[in-house]
C-alpha atoms as a PDB file:
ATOM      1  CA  UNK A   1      98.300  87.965 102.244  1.00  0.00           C
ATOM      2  CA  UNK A   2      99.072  91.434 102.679  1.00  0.00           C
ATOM      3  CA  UNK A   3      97.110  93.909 100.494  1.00  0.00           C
ATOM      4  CA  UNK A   4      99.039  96.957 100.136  1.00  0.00           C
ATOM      5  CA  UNK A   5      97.102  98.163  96.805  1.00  0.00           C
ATOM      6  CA  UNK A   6      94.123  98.363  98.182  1.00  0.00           C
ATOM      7  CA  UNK A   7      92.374 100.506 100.669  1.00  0.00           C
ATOM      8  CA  UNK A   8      91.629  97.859 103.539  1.00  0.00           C
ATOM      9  CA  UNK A   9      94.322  97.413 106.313  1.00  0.00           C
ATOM     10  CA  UNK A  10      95.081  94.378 108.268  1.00  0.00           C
ATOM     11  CA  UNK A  11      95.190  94.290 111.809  1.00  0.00           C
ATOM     12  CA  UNK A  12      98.771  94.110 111.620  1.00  0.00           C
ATOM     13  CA  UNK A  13      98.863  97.390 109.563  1.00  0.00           C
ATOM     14  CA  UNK A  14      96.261  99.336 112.352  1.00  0.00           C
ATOM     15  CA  UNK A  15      98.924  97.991 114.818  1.00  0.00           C
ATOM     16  CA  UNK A  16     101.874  99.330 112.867  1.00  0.00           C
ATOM     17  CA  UNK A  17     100.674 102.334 112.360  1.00  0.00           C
ATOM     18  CA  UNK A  18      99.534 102.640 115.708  1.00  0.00           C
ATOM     19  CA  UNK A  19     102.935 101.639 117.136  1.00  0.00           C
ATOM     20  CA  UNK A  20     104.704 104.095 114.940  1.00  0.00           C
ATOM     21  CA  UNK A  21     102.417 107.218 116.151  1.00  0.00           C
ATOM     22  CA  UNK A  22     103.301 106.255 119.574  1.00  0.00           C
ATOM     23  CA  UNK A  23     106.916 105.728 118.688  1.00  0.00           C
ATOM     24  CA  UNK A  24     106.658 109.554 117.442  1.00  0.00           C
ATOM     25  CA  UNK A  25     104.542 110.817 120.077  1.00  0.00           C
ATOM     26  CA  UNK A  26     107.497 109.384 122.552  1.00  0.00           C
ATOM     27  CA  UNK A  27     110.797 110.119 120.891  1.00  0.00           C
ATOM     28  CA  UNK A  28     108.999 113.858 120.343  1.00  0.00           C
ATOM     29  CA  UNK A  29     107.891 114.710 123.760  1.00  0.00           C
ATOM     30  CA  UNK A  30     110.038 112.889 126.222  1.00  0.00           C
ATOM     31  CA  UNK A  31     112.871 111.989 123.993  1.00  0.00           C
ATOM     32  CA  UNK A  32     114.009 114.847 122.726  1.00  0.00           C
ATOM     33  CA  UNK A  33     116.059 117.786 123.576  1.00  0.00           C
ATOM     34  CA  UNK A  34     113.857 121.186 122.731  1.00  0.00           C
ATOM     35  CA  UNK A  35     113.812 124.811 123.244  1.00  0.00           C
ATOM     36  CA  UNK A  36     111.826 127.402 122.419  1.00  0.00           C
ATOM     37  CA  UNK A  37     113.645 127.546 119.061  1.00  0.00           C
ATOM     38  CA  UNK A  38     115.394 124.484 118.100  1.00  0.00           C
ATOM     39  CA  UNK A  39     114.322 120.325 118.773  1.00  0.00           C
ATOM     40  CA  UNK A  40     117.283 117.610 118.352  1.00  0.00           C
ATOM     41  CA  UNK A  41     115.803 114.237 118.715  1.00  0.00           C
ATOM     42  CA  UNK A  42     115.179 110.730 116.903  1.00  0.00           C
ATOM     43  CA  UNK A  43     111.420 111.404 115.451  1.00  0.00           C
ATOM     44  CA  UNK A  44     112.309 111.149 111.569  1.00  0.00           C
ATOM     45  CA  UNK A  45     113.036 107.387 112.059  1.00  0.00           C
ATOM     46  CA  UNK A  46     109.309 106.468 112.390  1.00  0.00           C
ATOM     47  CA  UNK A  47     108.489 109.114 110.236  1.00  0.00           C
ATOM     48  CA  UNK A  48     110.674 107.692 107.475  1.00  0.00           C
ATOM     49  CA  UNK A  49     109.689 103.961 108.081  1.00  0.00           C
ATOM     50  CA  UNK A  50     106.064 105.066 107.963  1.00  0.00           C
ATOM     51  CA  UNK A  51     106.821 106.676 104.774  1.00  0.00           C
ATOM     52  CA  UNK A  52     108.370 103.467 103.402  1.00  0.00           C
ATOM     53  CA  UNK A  53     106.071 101.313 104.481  1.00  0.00           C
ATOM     54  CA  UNK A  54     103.034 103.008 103.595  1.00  0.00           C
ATOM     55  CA  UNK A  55     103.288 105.448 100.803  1.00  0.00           C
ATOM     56  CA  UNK A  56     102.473 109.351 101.199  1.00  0.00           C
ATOM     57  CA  UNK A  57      98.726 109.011 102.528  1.00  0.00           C
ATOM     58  CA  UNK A  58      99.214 107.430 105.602  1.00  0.00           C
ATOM     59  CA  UNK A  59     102.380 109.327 106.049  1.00  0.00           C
ATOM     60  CA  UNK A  60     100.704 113.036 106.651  1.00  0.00           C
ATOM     61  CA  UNK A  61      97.923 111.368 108.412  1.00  0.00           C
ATOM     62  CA  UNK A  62     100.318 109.993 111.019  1.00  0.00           C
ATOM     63  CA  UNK A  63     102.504 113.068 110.521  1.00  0.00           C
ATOM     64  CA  UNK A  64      99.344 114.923 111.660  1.00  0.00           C
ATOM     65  CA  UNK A  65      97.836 112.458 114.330  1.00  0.00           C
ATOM     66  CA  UNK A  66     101.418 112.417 116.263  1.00  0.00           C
ATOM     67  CA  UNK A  67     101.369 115.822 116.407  1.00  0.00           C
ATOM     68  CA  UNK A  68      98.112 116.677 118.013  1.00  0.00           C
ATOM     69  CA  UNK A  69      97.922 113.230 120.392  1.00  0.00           C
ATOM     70  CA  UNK A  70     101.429 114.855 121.949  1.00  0.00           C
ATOM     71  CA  UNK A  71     100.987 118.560 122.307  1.00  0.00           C
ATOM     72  CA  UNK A  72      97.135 117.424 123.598  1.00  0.00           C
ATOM     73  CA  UNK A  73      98.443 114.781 125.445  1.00  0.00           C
ATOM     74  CA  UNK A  74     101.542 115.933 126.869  1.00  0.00           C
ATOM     75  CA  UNK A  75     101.921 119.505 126.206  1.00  0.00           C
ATOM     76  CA  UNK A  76     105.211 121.218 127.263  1.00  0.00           C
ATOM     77  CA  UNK A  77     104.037 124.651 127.767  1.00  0.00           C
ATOM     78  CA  UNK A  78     104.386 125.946 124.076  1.00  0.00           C
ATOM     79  CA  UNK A  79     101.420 127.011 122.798  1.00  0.00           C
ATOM     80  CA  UNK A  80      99.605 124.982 120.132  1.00  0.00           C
ATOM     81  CA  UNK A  81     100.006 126.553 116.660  1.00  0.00           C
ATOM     82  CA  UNK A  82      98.480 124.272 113.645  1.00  0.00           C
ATOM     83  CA  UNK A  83     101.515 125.354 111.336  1.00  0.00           C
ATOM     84  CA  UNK A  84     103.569 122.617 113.494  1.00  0.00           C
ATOM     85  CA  UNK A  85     100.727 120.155 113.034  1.00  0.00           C
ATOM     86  CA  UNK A  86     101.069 121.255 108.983  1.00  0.00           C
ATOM     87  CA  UNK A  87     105.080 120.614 109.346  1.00  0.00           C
ATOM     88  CA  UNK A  88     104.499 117.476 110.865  1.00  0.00           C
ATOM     89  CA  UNK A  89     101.928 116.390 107.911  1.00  0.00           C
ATOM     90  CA  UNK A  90     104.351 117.158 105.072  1.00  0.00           C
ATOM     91  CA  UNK A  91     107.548 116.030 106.523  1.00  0.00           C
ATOM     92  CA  UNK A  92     106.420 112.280 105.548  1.00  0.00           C
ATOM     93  CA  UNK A  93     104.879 113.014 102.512  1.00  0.00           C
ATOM     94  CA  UNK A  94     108.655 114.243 100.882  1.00  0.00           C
ATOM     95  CA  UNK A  95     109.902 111.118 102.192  1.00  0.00           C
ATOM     96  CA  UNK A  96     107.684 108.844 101.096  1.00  0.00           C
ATOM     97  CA  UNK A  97     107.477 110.450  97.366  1.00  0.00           C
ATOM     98  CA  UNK A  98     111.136 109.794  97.532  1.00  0.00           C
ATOM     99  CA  UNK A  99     111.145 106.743  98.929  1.00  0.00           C
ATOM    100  CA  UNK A 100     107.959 104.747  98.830  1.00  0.00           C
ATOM    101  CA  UNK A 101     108.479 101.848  96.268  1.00  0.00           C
ATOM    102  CA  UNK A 102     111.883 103.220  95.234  1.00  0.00           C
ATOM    103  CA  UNK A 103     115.206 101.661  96.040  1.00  0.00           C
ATOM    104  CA  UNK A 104     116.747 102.980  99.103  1.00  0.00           C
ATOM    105  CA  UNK A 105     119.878 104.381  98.002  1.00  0.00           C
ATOM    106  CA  UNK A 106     121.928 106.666 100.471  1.00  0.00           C
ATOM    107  CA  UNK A 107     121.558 109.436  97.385  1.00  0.00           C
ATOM    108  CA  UNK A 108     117.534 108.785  97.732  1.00  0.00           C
ATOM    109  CA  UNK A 109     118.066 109.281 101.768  1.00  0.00           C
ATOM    110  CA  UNK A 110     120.550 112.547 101.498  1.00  0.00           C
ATOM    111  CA  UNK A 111     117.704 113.933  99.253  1.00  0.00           C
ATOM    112  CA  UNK A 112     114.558 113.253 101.297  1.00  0.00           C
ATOM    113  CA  UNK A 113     116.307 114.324 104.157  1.00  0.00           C
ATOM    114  CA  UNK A 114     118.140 117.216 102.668  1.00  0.00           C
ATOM    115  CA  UNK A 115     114.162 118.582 101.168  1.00  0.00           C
ATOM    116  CA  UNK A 116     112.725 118.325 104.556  1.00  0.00           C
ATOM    117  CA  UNK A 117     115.635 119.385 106.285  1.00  0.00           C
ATOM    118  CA  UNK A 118     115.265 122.814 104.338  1.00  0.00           C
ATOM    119  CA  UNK A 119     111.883 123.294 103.306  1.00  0.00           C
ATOM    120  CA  UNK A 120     109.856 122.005 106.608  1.00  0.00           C
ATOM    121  CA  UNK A 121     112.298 122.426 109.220  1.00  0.00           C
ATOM    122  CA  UNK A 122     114.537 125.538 108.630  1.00  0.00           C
ATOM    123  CA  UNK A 123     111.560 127.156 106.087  1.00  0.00           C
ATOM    124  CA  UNK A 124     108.479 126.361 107.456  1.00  0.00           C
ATOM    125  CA  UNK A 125     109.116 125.567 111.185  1.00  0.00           C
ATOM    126  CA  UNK A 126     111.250 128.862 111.207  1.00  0.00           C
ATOM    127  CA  UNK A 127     108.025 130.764 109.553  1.00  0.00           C
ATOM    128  CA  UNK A 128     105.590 128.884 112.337  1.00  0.00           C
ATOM    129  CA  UNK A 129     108.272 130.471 115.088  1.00  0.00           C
ATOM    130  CA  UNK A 130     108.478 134.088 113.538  1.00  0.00           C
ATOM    131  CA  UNK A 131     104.830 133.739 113.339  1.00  0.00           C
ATOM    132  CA  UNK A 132     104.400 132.350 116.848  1.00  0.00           C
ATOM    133  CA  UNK A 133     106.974 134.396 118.654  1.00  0.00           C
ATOM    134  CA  UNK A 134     107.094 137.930 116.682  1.00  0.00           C
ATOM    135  CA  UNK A 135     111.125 137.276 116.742  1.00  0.00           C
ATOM    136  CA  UNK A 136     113.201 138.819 113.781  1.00  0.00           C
ATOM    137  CA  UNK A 137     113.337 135.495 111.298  1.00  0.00           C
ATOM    138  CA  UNK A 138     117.295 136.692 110.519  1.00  0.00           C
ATOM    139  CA  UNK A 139     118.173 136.171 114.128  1.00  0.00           C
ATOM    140  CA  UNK A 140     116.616 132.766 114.689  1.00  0.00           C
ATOM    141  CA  UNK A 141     117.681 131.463 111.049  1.00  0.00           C
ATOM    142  CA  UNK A 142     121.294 131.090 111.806  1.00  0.00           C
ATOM    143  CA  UNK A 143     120.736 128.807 115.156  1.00  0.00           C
ATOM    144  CA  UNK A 144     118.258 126.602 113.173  1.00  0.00           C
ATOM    145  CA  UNK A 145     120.460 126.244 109.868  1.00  0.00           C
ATOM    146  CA  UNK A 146     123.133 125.049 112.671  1.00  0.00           C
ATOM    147  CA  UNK A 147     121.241 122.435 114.299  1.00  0.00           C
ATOM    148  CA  UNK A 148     119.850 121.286 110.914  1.00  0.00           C
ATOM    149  CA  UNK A 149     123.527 120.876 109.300  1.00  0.00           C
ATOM    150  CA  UNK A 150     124.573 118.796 111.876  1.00  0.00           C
ATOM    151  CA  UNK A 151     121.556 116.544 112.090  1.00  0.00           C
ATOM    152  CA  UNK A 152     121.156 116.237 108.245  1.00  0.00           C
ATOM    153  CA  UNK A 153     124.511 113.994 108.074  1.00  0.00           C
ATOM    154  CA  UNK A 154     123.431 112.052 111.457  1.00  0.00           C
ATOM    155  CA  UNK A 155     120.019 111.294 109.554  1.00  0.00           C
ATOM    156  CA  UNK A 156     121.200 109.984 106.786  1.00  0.00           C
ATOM    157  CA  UNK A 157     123.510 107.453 108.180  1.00  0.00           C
ATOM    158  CA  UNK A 158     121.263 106.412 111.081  1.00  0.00           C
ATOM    159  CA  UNK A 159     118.372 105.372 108.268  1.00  0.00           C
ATOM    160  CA  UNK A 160     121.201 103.933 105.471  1.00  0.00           C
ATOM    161  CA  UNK A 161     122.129 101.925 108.635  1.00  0.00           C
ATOM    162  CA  UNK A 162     118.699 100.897 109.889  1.00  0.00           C
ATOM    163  CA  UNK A 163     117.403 100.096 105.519  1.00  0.00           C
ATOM    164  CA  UNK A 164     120.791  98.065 105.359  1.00  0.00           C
ATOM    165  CA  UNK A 165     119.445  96.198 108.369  1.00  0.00           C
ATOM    166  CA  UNK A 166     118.752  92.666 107.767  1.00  0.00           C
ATOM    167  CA  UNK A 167     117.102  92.213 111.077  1.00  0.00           C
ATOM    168  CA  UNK A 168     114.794  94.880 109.869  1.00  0.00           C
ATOM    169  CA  UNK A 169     114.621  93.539 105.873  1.00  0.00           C
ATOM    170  CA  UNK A 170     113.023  90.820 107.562  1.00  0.00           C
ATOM    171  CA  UNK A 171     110.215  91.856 109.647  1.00  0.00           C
ATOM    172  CA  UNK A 172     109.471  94.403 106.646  1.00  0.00           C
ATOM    173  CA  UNK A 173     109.318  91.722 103.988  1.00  0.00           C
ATOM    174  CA  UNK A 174     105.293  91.633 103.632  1.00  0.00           C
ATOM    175  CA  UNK A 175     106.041  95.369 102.803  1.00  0.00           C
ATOM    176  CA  UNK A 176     106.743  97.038  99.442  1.00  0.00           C
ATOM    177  CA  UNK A 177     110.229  98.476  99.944  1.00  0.00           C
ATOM    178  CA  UNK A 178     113.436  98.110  97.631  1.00  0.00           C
ATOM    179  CA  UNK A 179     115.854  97.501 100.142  1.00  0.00           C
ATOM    180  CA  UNK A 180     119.380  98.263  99.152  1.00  0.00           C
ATOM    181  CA  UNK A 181     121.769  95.294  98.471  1.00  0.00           C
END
């Protein structure tokens, strides 16, 4: 029915994953609320879904192909810098070695999102910026810490809402995910 172990994808899983790089490619470029320093917006939720659907592989590979099909899409007037395209790739992959085949707890959800929260967007996004922009990493740490606080809590219960889902438990059934009682 639905071979998940091996490397040949269904139609339905081209379309998935399809669907979720456009979901990202939307929610990132007209979705979102961004300045130069700082992006608040909904893009981890197909990020983590890919992640749980499909394991670590697919994850940076959508991570990646989001990323570039937006900024060469639909670019917003920042320059492209393949750092971004790098933060984009790994983002998935600490989700889905957290989550992929493992129950989804609300402890397994505060961690993913707590490890990409600081290493890929305060660490390495805030590198890509100081890199970027030449601004003193000190003065543009504080605002990004901020804004990642605040989302990390919002993350987490959006996605223990959307796993405890039984709407979604359904349509996800051909998938290997331990959904949470």
């Amino acid at each position: 029915m639905f071979k998940k172990f091996s490397n040949q994808f269904s139609a339905r899983d081209i379309a998935v994953i399809g669907l979720m790089i456009a979901m990202k490619v939307v929610l990132t470029r007209f979705l979102a609320i961004e300045t130069q320093f700082v992006r608040v917006g909904f893009t981890f939720i197909p990020t983590i879904l890919l992640a749980i659907m499909y394991g670590p592989g697919i994850g940076f590979s959508t991570g990646a192909t989001a990323d570039l099909l937006g900024f060469f899409l639909f670019p917003k007037g920042f320059p492209y810098y393949p750092g971004f395209t790098l933060s984009a790739a790994i983002a998935p992959v600490i989700y889905a070695l957290i989550l992929y085949k493992k129950p989804l707890t609300v402890t397994r959800l505060f961690v993913a999102s707590l490890l990409v929260t600081v290493f890929v967007n305060v660490g390495l996004n805030s590198l890509w910026l100081y890199i970027l922009y030449d601004q003193a990493f000190r003065a543009i740490l504080p605002v990004r810490l901020a804004q990642n606080a605040l989302s990390l809590p919002i993350t987490v219960a959006i996605m223990y809402g959307i796993t405890g889902n039984s709407s979604i438990k359904r349509v996800l059934s051909d998938y290997p995910i331990k959904w949470r009682a």
